[in-house]
C-alpha atoms as a PDB file:
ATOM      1  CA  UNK A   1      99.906  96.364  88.316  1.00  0.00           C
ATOM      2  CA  UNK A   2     100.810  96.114  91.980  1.00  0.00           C
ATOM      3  CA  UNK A   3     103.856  97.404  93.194  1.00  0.00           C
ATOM      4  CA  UNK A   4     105.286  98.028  97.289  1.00  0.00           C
ATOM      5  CA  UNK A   5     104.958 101.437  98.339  1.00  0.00           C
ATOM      6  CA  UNK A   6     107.390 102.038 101.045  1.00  0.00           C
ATOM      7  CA  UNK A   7     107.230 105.168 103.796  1.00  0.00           C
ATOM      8  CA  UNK A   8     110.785 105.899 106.049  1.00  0.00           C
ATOM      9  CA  UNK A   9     109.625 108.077 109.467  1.00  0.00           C
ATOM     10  CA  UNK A  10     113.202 109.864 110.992  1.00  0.00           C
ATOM     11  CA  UNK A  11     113.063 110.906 114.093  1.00  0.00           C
ATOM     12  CA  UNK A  12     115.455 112.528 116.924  1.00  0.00           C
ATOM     13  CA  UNK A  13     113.257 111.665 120.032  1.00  0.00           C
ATOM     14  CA  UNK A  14     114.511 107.565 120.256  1.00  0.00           C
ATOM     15  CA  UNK A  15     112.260 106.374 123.314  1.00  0.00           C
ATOM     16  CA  UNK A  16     109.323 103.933 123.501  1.00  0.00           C
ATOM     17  CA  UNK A  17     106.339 106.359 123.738  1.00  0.00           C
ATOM     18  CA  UNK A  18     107.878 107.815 120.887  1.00  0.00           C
ATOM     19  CA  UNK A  19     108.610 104.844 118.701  1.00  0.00           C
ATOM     20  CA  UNK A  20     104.941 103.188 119.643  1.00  0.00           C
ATOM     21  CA  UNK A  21     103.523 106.590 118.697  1.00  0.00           C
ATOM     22  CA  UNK A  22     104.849 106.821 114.972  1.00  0.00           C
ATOM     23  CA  UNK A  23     104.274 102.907 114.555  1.00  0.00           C
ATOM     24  CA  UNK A  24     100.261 103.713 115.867  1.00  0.00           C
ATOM     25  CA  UNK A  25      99.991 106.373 113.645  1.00  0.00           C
ATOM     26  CA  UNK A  26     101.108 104.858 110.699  1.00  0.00           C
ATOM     27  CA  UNK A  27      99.694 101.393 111.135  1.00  0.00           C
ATOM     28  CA  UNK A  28      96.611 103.359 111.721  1.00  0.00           C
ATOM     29  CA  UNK A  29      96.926 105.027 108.352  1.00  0.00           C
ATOM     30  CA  UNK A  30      96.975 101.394 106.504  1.00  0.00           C
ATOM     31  CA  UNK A  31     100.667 101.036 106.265  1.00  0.00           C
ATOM     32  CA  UNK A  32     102.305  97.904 107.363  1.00  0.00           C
ATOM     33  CA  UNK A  33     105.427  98.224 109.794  1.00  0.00           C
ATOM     34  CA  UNK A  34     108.619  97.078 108.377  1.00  0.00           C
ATOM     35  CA  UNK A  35     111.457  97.304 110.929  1.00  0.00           C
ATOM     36  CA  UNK A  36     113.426 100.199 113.087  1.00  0.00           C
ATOM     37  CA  UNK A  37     116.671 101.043 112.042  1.00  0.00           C
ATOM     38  CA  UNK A  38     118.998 102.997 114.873  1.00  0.00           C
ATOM     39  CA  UNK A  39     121.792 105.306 114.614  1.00  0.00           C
ATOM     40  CA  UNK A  40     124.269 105.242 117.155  1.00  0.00           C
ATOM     41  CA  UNK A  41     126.681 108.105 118.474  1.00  0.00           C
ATOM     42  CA  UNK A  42     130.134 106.682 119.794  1.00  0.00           C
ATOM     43  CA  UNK A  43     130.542 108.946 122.369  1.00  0.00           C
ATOM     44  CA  UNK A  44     126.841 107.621 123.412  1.00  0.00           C
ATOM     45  CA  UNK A  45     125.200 103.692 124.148  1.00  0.00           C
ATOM     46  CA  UNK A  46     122.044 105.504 123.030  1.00  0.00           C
ATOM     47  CA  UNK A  47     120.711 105.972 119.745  1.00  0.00           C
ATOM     48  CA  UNK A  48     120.577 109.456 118.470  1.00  0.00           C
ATOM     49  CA  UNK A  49     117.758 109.017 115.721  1.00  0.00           C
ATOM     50  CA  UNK A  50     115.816 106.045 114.289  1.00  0.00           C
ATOM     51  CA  UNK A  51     114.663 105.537 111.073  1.00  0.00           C
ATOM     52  CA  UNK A  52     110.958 103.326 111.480  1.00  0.00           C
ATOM     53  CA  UNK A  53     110.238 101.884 107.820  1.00  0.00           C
ATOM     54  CA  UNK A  54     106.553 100.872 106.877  1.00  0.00           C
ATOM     55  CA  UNK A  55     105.740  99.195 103.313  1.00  0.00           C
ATOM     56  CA  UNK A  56     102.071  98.896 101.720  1.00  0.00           C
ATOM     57  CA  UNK A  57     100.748  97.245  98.605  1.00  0.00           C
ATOM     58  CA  UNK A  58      99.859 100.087  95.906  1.00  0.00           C
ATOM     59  CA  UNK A  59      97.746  99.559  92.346  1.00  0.00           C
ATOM     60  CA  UNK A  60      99.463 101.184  89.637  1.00  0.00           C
ATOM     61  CA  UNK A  61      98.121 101.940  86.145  1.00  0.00           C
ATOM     62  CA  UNK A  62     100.072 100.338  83.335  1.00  0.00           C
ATOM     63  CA  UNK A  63     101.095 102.174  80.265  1.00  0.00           C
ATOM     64  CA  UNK A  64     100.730 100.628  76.923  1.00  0.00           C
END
């Protein structure tokens, strides 16, 4: 059986270089990126973490 394996990378350090490097790694690793979610401060316009979510198809054994 195939199910969707999904991976959820936090960090603190919200800049391009940053974001590009955990999307590299990860795409590199086989996993497919999923989307960026931000969290904001409202004292700030900047985000003070994201969340970068990757997914990948994984076989699974079935149990009978």
């Amino acid at each position: 059986m195939r199910i969707t394996e999904y991976k959820v990378v936090e960090t603190q350090t919200v800049t391009d270089q940053e974001l590009e490097r955990i999307i590299n790694e990860w795409v590199g690793k086989g996993w497919v990126f999923d989307g960026v979610q931000f969290a904001m401060r409202e004292s700030s316009k900047r985000p003070s973490m994201a969340f970068v979510t990757f997914t990948r198809p994984t076989e699974v054994a079935e149990n009978d």
